[in-house]
N, C-alpha and C. Protein backbone atom coordinates (compact mmCIF):
# COMPACT_ATOMS: atom_id res chain seq x y z
N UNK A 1 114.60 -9.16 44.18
CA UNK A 1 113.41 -9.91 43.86
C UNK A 1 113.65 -11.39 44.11
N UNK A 2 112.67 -11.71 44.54
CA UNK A 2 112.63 -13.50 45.16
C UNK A 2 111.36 -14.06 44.19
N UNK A 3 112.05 -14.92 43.25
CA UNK A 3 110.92 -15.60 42.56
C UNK A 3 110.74 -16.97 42.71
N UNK A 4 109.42 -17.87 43.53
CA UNK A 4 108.73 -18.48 43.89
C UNK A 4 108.16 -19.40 42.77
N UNK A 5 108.03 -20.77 43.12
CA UNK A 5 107.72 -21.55 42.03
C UNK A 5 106.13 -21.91 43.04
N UNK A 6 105.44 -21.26 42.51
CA UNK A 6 103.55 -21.76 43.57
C UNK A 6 102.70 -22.32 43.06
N UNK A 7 101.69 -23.00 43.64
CA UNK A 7 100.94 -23.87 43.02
C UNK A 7 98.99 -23.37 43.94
N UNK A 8 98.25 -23.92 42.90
CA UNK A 8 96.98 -23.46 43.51
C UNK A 8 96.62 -24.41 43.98
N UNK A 9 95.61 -24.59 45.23
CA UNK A 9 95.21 -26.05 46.01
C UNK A 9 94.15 -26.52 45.26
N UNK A 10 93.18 -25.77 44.23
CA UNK A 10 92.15 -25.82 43.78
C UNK A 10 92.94 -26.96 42.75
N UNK A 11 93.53 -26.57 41.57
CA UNK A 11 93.25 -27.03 40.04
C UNK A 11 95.07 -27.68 40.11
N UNK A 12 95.81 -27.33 41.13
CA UNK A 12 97.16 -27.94 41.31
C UNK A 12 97.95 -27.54 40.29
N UNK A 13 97.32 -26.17 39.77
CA UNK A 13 97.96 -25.38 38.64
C UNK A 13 99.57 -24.86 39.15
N UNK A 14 100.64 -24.81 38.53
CA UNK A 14 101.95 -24.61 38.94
C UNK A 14 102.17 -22.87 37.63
N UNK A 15 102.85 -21.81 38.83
CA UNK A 15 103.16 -21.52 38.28
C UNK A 15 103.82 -20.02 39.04
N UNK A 16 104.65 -18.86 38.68
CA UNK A 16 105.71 -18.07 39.38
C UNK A 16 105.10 -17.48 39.67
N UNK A 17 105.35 -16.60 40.63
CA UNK A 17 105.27 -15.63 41.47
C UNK A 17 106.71 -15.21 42.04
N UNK A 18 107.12 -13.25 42.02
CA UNK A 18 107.85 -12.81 41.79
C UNK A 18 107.57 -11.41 42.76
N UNK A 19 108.47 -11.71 44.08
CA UNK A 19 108.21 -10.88 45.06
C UNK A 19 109.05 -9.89 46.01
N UNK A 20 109.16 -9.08 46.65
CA UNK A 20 110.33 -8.66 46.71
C UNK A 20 110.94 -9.47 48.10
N UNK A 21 110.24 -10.26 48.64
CA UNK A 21 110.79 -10.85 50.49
C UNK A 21 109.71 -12.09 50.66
N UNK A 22 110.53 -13.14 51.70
CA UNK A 22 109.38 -13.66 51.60
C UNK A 22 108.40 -13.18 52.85
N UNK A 23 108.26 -12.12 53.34
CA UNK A 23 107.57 -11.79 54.12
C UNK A 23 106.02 -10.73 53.14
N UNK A 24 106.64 -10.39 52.21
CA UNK A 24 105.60 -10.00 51.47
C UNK A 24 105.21 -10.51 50.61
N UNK A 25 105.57 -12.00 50.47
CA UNK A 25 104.48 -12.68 49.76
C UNK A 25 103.98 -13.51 50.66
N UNK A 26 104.21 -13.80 52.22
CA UNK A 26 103.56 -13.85 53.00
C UNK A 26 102.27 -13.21 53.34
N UNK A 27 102.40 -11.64 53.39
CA UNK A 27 101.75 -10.97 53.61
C UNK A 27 100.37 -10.66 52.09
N UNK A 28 101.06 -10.68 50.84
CA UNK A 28 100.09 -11.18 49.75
C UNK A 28 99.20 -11.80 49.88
N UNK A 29 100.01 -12.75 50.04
CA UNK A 29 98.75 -14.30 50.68
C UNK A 29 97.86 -14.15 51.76
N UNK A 30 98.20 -13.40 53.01
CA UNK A 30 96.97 -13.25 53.81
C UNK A 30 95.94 -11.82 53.26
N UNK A 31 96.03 -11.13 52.82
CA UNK A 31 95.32 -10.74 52.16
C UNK A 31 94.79 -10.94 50.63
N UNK A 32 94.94 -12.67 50.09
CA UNK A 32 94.26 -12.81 49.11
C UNK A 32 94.73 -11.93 47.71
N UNK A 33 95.74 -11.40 47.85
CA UNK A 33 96.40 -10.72 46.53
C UNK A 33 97.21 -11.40 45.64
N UNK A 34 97.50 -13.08 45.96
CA UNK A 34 98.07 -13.87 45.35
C UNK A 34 96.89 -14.82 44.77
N UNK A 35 96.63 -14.97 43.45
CA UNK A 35 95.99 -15.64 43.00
C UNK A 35 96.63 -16.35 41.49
N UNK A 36 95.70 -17.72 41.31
CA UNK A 36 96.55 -18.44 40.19
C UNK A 36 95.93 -18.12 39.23
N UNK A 37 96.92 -17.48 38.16
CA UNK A 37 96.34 -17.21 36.82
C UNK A 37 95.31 -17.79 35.95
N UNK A 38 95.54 -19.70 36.20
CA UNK A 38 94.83 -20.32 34.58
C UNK A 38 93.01 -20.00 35.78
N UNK A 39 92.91 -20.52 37.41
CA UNK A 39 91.48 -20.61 38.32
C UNK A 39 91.07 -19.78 38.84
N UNK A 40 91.96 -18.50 39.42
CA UNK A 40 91.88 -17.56 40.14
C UNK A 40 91.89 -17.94 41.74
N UNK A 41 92.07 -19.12 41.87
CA UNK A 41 91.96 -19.68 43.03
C UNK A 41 93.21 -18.73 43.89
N UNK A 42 92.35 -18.35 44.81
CA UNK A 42 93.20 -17.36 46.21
C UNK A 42 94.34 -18.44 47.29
N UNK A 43 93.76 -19.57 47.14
CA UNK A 43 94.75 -20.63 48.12
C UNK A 43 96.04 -20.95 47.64
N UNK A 44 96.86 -20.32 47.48
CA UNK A 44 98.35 -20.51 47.11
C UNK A 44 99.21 -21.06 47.94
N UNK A 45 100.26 -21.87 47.64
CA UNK A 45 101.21 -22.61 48.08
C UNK A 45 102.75 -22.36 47.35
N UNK A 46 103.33 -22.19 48.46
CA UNK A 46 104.79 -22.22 47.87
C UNK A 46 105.11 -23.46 47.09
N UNK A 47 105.76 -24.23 46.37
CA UNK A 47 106.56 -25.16 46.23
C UNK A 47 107.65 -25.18 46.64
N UNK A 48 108.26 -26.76 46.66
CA UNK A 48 109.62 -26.57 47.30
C UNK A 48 110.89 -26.34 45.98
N UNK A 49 111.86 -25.40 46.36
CA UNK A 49 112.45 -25.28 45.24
C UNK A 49 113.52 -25.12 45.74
N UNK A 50 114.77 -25.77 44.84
CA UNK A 50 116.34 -25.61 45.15
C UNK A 50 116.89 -24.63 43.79
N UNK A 51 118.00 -23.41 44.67
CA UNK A 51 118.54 -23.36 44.07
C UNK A 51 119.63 -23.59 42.62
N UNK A 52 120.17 -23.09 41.96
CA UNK A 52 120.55 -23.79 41.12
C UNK A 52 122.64 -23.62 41.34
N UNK A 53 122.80 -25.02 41.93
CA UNK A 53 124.18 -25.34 42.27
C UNK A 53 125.56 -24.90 41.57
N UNK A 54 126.38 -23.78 41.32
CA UNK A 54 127.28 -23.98 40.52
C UNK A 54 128.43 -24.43 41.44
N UNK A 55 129.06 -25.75 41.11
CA UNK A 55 129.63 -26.65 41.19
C UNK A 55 131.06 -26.39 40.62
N UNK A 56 131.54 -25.73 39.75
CA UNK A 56 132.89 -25.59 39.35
C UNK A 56 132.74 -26.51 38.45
N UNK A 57 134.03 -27.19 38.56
CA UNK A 57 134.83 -28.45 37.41
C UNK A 57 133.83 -29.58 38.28
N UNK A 58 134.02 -29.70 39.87
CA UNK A 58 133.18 -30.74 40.47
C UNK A 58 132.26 -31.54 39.56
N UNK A 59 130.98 -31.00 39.76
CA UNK A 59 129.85 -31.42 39.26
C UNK A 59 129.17 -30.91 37.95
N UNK A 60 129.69 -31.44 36.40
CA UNK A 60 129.29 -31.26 35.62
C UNK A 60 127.73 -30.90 35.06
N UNK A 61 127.19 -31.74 36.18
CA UNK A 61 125.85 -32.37 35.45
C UNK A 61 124.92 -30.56 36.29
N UNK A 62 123.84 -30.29 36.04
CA UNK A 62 122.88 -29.52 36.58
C UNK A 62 121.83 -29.87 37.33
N UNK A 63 121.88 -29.62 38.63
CA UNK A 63 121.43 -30.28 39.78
C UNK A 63 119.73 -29.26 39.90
N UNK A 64 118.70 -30.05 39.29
CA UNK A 64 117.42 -29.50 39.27
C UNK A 64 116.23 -30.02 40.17
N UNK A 65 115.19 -28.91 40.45
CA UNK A 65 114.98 -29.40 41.85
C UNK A 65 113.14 -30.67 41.24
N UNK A 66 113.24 -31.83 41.79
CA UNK A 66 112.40 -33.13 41.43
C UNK A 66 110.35 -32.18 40.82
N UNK A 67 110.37 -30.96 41.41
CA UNK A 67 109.24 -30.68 41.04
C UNK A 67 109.12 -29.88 39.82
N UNK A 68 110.25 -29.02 39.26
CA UNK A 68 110.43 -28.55 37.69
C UNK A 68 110.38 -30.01 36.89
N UNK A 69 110.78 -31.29 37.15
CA UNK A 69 110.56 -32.26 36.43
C UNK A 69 109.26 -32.85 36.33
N UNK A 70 108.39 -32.41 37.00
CA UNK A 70 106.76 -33.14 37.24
C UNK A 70 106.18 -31.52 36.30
N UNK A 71 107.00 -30.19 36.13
CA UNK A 71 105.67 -29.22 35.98
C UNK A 71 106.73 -28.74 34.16
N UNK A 72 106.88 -30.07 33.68
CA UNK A 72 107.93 -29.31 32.38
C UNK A 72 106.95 -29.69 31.67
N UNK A 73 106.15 -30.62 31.42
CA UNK A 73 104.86 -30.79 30.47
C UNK A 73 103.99 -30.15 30.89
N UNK A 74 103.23 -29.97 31.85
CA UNK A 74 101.96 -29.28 32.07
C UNK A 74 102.54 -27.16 32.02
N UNK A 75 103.76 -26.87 31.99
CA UNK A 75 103.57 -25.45 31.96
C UNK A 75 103.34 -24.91 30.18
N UNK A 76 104.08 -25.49 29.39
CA UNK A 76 103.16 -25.18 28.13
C UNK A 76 102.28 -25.03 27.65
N UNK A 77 101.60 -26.36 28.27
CA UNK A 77 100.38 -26.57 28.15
C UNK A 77 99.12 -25.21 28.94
N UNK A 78 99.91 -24.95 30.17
CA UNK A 78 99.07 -23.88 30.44
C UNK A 78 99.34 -22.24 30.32
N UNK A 79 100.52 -22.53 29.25
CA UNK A 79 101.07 -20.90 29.02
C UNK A 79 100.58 -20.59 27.75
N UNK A 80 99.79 -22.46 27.01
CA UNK A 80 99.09 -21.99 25.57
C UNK A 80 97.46 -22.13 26.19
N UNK A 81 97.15 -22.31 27.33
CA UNK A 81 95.63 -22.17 27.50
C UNK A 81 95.71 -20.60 27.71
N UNK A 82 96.54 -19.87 28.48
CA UNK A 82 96.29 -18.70 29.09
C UNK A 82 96.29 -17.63 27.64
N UNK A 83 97.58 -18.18 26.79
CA UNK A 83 97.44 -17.45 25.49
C UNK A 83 96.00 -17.66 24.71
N UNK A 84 95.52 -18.67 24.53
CA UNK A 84 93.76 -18.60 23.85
C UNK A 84 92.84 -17.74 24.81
N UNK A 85 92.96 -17.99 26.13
CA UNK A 85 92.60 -17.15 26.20
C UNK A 85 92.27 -15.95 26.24
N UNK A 86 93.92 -15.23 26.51
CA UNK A 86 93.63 -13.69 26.05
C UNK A 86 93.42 -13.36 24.50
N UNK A 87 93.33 -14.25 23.90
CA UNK A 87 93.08 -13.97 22.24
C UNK A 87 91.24 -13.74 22.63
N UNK A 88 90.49 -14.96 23.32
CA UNK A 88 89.37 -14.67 23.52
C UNK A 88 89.01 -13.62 23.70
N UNK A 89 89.47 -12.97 25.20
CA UNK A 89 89.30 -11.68 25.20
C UNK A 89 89.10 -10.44 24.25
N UNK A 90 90.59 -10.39 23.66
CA UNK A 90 90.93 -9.71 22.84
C UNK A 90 90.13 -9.60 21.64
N UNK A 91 89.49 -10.62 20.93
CA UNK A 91 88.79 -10.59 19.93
C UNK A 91 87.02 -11.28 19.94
N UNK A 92 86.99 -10.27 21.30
CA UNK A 92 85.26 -10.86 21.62
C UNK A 92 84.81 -9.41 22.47
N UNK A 93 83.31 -9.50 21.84
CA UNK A 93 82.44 -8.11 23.40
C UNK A 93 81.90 -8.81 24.25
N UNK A 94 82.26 -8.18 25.46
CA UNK A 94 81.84 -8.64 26.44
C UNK A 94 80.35 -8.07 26.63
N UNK A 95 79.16 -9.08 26.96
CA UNK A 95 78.37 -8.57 26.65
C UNK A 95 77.08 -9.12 28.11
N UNK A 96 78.33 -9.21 28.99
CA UNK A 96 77.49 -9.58 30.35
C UNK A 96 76.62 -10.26 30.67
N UNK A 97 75.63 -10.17 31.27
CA UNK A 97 74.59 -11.04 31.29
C UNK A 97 73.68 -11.09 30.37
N UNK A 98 73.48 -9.77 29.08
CA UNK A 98 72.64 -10.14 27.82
C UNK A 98 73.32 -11.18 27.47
N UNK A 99 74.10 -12.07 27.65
CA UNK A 99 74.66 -13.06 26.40
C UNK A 99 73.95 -13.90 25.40
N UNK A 100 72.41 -14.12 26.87
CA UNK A 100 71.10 -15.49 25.70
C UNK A 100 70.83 -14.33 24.80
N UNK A 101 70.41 -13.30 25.35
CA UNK A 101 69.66 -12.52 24.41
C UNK A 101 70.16 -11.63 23.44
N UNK A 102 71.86 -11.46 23.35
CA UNK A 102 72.08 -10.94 22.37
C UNK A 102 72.78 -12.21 21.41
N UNK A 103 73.04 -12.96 21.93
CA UNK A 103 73.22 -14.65 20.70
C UNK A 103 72.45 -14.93 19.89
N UNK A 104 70.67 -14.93 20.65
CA UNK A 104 69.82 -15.00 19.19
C UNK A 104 69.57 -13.60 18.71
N UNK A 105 69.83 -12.38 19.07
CA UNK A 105 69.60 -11.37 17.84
C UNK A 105 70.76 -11.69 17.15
N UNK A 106 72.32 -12.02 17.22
CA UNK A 106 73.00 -12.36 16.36
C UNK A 106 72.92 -13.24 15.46
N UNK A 107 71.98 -14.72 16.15
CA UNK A 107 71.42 -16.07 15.46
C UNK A 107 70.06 -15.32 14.36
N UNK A 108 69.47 -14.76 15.12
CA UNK A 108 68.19 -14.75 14.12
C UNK A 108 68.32 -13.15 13.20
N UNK A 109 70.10 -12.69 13.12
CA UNK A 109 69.93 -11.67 12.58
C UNK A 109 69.43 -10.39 12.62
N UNK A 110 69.25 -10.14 13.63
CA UNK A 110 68.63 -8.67 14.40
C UNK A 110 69.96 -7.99 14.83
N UNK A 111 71.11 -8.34 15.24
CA UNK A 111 72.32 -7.30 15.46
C UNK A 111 73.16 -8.05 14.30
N UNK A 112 74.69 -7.36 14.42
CA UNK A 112 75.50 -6.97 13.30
C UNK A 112 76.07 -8.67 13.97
N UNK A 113 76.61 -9.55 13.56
CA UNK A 113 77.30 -11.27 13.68
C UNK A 113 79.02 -10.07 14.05
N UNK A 114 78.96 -11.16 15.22
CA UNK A 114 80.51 -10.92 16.20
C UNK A 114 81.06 -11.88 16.82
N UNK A 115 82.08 -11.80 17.39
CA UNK A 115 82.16 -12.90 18.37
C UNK A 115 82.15 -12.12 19.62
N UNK A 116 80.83 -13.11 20.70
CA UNK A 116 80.41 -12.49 22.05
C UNK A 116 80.89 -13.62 23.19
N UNK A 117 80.91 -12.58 24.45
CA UNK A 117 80.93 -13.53 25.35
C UNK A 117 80.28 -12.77 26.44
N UNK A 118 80.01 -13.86 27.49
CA UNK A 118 79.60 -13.22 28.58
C UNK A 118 79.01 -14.37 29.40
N UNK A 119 77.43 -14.00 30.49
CA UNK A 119 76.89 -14.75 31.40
C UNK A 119 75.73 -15.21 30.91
N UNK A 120 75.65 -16.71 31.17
CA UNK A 120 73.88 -17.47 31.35
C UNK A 120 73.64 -18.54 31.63
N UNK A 121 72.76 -18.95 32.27
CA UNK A 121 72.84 -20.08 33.32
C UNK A 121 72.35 -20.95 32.27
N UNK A 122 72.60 -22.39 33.19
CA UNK A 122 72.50 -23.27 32.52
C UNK A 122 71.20 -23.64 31.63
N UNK A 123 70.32 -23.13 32.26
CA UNK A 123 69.03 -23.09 31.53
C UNK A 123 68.79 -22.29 30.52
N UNK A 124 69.49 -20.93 30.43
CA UNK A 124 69.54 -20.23 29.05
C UNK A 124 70.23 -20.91 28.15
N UNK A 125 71.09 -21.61 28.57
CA UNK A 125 72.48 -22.24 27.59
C UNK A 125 71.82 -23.43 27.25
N UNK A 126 70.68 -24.19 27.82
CA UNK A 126 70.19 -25.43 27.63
C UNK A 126 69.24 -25.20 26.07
N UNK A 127 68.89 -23.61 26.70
CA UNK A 127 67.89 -22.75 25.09
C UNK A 127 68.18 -22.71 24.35
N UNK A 128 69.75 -21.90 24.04
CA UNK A 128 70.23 -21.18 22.91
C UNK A 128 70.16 -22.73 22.55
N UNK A 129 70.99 -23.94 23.23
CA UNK A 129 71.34 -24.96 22.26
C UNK A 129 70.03 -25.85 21.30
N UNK A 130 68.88 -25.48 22.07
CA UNK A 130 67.45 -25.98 21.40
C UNK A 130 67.29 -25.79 20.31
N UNK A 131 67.88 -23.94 20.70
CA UNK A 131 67.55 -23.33 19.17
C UNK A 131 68.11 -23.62 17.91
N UNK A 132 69.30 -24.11 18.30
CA UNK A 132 70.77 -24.17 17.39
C UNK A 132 71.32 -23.30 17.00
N UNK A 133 71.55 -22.80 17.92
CA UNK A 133 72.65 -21.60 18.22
C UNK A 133 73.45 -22.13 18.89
N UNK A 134 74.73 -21.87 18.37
CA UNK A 134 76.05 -22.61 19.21
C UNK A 134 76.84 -21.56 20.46
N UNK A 135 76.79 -22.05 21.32
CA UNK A 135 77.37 -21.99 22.17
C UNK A 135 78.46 -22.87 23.17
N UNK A 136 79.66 -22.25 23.65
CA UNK A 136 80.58 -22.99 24.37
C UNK A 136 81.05 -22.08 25.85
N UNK A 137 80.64 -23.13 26.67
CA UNK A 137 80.83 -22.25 28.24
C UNK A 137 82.40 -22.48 28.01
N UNK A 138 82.74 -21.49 28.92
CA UNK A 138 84.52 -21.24 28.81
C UNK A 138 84.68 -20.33 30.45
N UNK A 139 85.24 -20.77 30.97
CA UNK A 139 85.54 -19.77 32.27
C UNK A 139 86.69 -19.67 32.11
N UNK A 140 86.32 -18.35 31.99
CA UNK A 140 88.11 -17.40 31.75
C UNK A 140 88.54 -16.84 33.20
N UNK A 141 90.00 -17.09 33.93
CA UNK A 141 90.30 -16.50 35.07
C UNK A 141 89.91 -14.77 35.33
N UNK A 142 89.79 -14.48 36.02
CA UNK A 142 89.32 -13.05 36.66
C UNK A 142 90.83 -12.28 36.38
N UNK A 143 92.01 -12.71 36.71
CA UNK A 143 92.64 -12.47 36.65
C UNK A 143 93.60 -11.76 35.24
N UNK A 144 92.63 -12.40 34.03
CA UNK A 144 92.96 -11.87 32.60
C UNK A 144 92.04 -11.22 32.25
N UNK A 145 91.00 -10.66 33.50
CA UNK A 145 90.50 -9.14 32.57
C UNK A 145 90.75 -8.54 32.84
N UNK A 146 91.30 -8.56 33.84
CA UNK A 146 92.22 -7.03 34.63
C UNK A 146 93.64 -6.90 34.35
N UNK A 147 94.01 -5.26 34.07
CA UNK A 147 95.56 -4.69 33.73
C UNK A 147 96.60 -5.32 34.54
N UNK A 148 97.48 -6.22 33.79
CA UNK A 148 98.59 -7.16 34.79
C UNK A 148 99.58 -5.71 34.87
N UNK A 149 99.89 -5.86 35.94
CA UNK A 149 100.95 -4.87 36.44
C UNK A 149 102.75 -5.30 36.58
């Protein structure tokens, strides 16, 4: 296994990919099977990455490659967005494109109060908020509703 430090062109999100050659994550990539977890964005990029040097007695110090030092703050940060989000998931119905219309039977008490999610354009979402019914758009990657393998 050859594991890849990649980045998305979209959101400049950094993060692994774990393949068996690099000809088949070559081949991933032209068929769009490599996508970034936090955007779903299909445009993937290798990063450049160095090995890690063992040096003997030589060189004490640990020779790390300049782009793990630019992605050591932002990967927490997006290994605790990806975790809220599968909590979202996990503790919400998906409820598709009813979302305006099953928010106010939940708002005005006509179904059982849950936590929902789903689809509605900006003009439904401009409603619910008239009504005062709270709502928060959230785009969750495509990639965390489907079985990770």
């Amino acid at each position: 296994m050859i594991v890849f430090d990649l980045q998305c062109l979209s959101g400049q999100h950094v993060f692994e990919g774990w393949f068996a050659s690099e000809s088949d994550f070559q081949v991933q990539c032209q068929r769009a099977l490599v996508e970034c977890p936090l955007c779903g964005d299909v445009q993937v990029v290798k990063q450049l990455s160095a090995p890690r040097l063992n040096l003997g007695r030589i060189g004490q110090a640990e020779i790390q490659p300049s782009a793990a030092l630019s992605t050591d703050v932002s990967r927490p940060l997006q290994e605790s967005w990806l975790e809220a989000a599968r909590q979202i998931l996990k503790n919400t119905e998906d409820v598709g494109e009813d979302f305006a219309q099953e928010a106010r039977r939940i708002h005005y008490g006509e179904s059982h109060e849950r936590g929902i999610r789903g689809l509605a354009t900006l003009v439904q979402t401009a409603s619910l908020i008239k009504e005062g019914i709270s709502v928060m758009p959230l785009a969750l990657p495509e990639i965390l509703k489907k079985t990770l393998q």
